[in-house]
Protein backbone atom coordinates (compact mmCIF):
# COMPACT_ATOMS: atom_id res chain seq x y z
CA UNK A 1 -6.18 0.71 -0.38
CA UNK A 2 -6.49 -2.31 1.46
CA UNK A 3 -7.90 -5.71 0.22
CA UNK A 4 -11.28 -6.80 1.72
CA UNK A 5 -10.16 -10.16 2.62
CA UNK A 6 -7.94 -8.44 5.47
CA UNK A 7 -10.16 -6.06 6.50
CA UNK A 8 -12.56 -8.82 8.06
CA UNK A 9 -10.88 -9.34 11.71
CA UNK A 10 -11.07 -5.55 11.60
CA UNK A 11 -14.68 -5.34 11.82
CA UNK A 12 -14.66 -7.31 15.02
CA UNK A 13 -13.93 -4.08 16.39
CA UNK A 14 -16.88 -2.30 15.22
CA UNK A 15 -18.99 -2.65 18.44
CA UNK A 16 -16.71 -0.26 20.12
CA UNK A 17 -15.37 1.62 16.91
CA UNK A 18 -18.90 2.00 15.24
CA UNK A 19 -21.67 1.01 17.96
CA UNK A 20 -24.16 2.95 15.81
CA UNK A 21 -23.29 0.78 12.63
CA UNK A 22 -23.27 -2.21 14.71
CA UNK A 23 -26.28 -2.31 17.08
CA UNK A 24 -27.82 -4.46 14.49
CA UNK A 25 -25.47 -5.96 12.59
CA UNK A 26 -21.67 -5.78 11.55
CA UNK A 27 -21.08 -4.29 7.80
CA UNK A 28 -20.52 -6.88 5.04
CA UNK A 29 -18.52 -6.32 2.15
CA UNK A 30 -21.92 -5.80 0.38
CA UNK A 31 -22.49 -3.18 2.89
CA UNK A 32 -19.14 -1.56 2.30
CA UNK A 33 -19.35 -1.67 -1.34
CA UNK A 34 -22.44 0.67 -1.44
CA UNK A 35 -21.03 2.66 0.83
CA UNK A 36 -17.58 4.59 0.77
CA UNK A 37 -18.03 6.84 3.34
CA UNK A 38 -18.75 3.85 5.89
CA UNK A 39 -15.93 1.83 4.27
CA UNK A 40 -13.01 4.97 4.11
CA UNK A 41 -14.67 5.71 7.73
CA UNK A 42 -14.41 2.13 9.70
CA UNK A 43 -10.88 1.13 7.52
CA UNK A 44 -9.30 4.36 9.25
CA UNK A 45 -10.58 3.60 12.81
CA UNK A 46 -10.27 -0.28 12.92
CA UNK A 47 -6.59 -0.56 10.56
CA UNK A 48 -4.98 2.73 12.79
CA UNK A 49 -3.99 4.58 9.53
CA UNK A 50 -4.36 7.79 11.46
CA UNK A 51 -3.02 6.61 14.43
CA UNK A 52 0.81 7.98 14.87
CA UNK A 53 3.97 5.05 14.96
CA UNK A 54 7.65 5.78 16.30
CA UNK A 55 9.34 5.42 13.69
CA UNK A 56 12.28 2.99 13.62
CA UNK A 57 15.17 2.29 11.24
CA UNK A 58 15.04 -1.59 9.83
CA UNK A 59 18.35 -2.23 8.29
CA UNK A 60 20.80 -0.37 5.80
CA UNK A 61 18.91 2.74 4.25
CA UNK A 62 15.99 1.72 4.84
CA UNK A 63 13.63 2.79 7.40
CA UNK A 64 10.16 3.52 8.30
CA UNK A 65 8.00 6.57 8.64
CA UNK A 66 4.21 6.00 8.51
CA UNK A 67 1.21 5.34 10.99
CA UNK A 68 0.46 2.43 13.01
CA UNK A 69 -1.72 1.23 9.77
CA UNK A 70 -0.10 2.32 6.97
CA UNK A 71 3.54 1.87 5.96
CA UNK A 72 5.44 4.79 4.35
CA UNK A 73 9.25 4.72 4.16
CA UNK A 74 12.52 6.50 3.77
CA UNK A 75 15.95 5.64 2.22
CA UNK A 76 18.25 8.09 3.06
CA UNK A 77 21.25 8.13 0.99
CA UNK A 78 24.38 10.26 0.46
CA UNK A 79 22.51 12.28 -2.02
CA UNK A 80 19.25 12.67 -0.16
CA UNK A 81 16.00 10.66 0.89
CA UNK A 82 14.06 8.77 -1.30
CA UNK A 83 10.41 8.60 0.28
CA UNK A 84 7.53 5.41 -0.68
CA UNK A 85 4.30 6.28 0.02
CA UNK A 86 3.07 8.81 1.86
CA UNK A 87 -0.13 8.07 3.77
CA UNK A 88 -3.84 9.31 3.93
CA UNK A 89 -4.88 13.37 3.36
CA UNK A 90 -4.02 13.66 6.88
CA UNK A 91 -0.77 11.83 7.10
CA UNK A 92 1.57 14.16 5.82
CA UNK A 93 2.74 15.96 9.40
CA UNK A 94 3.06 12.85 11.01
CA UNK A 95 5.23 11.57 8.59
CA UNK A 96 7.26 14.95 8.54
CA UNK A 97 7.54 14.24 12.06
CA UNK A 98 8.60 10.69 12.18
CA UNK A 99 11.30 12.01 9.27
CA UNK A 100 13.02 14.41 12.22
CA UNK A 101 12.19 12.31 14.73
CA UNK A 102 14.99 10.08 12.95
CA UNK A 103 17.46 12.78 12.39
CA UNK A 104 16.44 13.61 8.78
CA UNK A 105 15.11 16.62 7.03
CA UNK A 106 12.55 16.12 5.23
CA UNK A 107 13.59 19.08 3.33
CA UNK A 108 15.75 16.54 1.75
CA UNK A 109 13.24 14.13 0.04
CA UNK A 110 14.33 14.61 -3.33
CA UNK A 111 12.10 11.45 -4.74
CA UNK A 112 8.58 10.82 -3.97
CA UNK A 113 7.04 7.12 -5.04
CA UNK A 114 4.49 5.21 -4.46
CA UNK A 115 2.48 1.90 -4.46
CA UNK A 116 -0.69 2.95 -6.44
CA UNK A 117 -2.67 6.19 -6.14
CA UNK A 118 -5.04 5.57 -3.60
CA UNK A 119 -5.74 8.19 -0.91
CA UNK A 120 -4.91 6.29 1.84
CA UNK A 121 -1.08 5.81 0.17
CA UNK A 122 -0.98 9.02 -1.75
CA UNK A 123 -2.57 11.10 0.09
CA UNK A 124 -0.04 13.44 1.79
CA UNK A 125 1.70 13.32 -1.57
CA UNK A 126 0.96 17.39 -1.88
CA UNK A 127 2.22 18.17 1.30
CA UNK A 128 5.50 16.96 1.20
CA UNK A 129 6.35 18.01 -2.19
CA UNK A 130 5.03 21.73 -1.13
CA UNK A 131 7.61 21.03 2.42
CA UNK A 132 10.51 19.46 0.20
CA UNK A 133 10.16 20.37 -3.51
CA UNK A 134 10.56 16.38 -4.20
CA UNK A 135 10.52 15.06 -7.45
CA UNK A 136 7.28 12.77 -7.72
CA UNK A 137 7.91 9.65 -9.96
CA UNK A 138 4.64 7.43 -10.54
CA UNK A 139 3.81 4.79 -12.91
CA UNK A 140 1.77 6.25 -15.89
CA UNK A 141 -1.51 4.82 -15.11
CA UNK A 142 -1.70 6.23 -12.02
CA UNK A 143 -1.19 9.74 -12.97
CA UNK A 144 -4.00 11.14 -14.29
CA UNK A 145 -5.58 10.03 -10.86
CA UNK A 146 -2.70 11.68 -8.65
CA UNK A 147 -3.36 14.85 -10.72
CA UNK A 148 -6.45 14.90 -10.58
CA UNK A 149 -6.91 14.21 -7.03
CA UNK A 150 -8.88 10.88 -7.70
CA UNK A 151 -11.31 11.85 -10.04
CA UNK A 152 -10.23 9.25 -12.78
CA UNK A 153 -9.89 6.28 -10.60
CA UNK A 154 -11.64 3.27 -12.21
CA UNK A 155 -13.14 2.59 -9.44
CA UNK A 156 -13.84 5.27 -6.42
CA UNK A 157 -13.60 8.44 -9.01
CA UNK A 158 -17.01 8.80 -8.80
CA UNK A 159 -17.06 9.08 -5.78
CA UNK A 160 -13.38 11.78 -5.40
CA UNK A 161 -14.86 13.97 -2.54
CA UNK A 162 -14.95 11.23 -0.28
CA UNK A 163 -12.25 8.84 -1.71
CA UNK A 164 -10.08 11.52 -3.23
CA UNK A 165 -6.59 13.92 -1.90
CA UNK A 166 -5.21 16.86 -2.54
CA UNK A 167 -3.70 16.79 -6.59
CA UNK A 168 -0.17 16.75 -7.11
CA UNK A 169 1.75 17.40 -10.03
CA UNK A 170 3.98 14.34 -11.13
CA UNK A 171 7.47 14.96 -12.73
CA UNK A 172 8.40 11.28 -14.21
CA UNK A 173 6.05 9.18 -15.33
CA UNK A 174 7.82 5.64 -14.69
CA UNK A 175 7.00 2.26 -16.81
CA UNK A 176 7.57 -1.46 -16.27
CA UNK A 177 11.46 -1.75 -15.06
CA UNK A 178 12.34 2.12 -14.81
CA UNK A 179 14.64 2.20 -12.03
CA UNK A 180 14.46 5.02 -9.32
CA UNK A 181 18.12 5.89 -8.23
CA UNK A 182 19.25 8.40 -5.70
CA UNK A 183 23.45 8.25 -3.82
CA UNK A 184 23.69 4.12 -3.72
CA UNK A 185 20.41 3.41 -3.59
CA UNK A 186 18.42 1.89 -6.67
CA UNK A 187 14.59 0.65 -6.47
CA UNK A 188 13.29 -1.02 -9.76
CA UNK A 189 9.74 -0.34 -10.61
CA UNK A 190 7.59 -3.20 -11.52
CA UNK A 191 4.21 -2.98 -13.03
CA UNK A 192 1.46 -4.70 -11.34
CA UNK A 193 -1.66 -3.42 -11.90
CA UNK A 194 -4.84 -4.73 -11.39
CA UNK A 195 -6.06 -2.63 -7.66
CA UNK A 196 -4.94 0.69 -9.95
CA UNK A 197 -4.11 0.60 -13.14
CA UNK A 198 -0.64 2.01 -12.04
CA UNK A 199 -0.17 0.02 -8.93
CA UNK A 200 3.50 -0.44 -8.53
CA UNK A 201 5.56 -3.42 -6.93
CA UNK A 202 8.76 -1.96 -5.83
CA UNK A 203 11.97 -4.22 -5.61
CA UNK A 204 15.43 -2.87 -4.06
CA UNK A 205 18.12 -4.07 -1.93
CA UNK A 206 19.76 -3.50 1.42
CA UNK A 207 22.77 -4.14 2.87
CA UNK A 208 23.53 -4.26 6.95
CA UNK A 209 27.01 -5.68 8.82
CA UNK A 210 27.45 -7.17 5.36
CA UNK A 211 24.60 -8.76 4.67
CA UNK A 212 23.02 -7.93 1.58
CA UNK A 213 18.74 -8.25 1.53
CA UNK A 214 16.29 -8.62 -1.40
CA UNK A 215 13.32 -6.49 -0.64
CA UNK A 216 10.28 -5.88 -1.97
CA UNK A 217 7.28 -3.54 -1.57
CA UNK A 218 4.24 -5.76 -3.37
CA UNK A 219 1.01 -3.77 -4.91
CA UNK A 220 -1.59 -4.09 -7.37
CA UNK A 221 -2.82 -8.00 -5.90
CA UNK A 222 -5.51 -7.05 -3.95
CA UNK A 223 -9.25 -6.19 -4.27
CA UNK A 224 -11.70 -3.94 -2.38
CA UNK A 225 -15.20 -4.00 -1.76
CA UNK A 226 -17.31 -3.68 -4.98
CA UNK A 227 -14.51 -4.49 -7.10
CA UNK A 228 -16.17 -5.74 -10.66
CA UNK A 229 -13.72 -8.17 -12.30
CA UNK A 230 -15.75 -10.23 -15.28
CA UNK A 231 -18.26 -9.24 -17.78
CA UNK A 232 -19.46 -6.89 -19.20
CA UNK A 233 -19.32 -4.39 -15.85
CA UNK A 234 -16.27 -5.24 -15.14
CA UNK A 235 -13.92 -2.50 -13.59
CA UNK A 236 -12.08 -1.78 -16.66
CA UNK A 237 -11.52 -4.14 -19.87
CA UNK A 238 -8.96 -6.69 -18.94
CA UNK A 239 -8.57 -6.40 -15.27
CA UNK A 240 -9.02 -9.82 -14.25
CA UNK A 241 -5.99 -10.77 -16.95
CA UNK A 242 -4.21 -7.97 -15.19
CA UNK A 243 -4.55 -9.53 -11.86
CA UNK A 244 -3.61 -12.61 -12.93
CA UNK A 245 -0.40 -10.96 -14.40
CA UNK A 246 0.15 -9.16 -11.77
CA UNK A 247 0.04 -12.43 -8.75
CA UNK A 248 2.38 -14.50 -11.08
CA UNK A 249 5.06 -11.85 -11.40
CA UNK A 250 4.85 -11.65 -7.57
CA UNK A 251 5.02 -15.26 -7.22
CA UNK A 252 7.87 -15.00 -9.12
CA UNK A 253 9.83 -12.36 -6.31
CA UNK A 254 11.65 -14.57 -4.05
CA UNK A 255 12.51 -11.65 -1.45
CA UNK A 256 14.16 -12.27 1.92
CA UNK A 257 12.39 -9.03 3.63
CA UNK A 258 8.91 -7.74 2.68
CA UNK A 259 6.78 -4.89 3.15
CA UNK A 260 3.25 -3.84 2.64
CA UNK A 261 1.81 -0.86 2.09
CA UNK A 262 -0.30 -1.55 4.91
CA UNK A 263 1.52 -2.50 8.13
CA UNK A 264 -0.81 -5.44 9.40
CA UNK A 265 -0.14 -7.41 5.89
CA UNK A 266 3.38 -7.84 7.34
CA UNK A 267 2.56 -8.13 10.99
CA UNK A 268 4.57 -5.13 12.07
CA UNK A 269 3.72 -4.56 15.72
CA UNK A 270 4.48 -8.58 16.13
CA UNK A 271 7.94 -8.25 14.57
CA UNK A 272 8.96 -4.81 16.47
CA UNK A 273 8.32 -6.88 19.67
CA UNK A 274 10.87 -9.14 18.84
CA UNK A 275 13.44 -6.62 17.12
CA UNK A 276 15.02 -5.78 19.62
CA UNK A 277 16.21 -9.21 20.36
CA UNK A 278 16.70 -10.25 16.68
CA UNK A 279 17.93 -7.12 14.85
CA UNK A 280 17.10 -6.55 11.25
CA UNK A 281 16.51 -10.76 10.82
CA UNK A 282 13.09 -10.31 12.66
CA UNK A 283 12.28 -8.64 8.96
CA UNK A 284 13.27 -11.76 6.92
CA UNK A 285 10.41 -13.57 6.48
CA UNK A 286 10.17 -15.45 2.50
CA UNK A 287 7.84 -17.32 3.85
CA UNK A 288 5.17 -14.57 4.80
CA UNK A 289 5.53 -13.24 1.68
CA UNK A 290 4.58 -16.37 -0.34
CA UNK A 291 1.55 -16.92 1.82
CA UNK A 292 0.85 -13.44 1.53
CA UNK A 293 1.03 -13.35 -2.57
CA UNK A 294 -0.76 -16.52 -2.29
CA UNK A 295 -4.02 -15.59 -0.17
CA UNK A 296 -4.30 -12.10 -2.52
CA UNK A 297 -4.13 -15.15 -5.57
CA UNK A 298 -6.71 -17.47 -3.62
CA UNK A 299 -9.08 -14.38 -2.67
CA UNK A 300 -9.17 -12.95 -6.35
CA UNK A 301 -10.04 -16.78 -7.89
CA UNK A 302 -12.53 -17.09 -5.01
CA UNK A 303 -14.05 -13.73 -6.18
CA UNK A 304 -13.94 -14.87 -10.19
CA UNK A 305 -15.75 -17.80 -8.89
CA UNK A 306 -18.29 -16.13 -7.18
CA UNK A 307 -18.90 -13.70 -9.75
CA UNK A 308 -19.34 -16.49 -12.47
CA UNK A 309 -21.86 -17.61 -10.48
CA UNK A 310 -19.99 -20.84 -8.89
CA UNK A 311 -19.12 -21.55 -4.96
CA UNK A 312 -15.69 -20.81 -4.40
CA UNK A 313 -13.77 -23.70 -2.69
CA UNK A 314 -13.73 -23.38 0.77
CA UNK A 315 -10.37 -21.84 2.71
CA UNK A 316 -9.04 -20.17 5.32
CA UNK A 317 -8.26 -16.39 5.63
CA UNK A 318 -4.58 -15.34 5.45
């Protein structure tokens, strides 16, 4: 689920998107955290995640089949597809239909992974195994929640009706450096928890007119709204060490694409302007990436700081 910190220019849009919320004032992240309903609700309408996307192939195997807000996508191989992430509850057709759309059955998927087990990334998870029979492979923390359909989140279980999906059953249960292989392709499964337990940074490569790419899928970094990360009421024991593990093996990825798990972390609809001029280079971008692993970094101290009681140093939003 996505990180408060980048849901703020969102809720400019909440005059038109929520006029009832915001005749008298715009939500905080206060708000938001007492609220789920308003925060799932206003994160769906402002971020597009149920908003369909053409999909588009991006170089090598690789290509993408989610919404307008969040990113799911496919590597097809010789072997069959391998699909990451799969959306909100809702998502599932629409991903089905970007999968023909690019002249793939999704019959096929014989792997299903995923960036942690939130709703809005595993949501459709049940309705393309039942369409494709895929094998679902998910770091262990996470799947209790997946199976469950939420209710033993850390955070939003209780509160599964409105935060939860449909449960799936998972076939592998994946730990720090498993590899996920399928034909020629090979993604290596990092752990990185700290947003789940089980949130997952995904590493792979590509290769396209003989260029070879380092890509990776980064999870686990960010925060949401009412998030506890010290003391005794902290979200789980350890989290904030988990975090911090979690932002220096990231810093430590030195990828020459990137891709989030929501599509405005990597400014998608800016780079598929320019991709038809640039090819698959519009997608290299190390540099987003490090000020993208840096801002999750910055926002999670900020939030230590504030929860200790001390002003967090003043900067600006990624």
């Amino acid at each position: 689920m996505l990180h408060h910190r980048l849901f703020v220019p969102a809720l400019a849009l909440l005059a038109t998107l929520a006029p009832a919320v915001a005749q008298d004032k715009r939500p905080t992240a206060e708000d938001l955290a007492k609220d789920n309903k308003l925060f799932i609700t206003l994160a769906t309408e402002a971020l597009h995640w149920r908003e369909p996307q053409e999909p588009f192939h991006i170089a090598g195997a690789l290509n993408f089949v989610g919404t307008r807000g969040l990113g799911s996508y496919l590597f097809a191989t010789s072997d069959g597809l391998i699909l990451l992430n799969t959306g909100d509850p809702t998502s599932g057709p629409m991903v089905e239909a970007s999968i023909r759309k690019l002249g793939f059955d999704p019959k096929n998927i014989k792997i299903i992974i995923n960036g942690h087990g939130h709703s809005d990334h595993a949501g459709g998870f049940a309705y393309l195994k039942k369409l494709s029979g895929a094998q679902v492979d998910i770091m262990e923390p996470d799947i209790a929640m997946l199976e469950d359909g939420g209710k033993s989140d850390f955070h939003y279980g209780k509160d599964w009706q409105v935060m939860g999906q449909e449960p799936v059953k998972v076939d592998r249960a994946l730990r720090d450096g498993d590899r996920v292989t399928l034909g020629e392709v090979t993604l290596t499964a990092l752990s990185t928890p700290g947003h789940t337990r089980g949130s997952t940074t995904w590493v792979t490569h590509v290769t396209e007119a003989g260029k070879t790419y380092l890509v990776v899928f980064p999870d686990g970094g960010g925060f949401n709204p009412g998030y506890r990360l010290t003391g005794p009421d902290a979200d789980y024991p350890g989290i904030a060490d988990d975090y911090r593990r979690t932002h220096h093996i990231q810093e430590m990825l030195k990828p020459d694409m990137w891709f989030g798990h929501h599509t405005e972390y990597f400014d998608m609809e800016g780079k598929l302007k320019r991709m038809a001029q640039e090819g698959p280079a519009v997608w290299v971008d190390p540099e987003g990436y490090r000020e993208f692993v840096a801002g999750k970094k910055r926002a999670f101290e900020d939030q230590i700081d504030r929860e200790m009681g001390a002003k967090p140093q003043k900067q600006g939003d990624l």
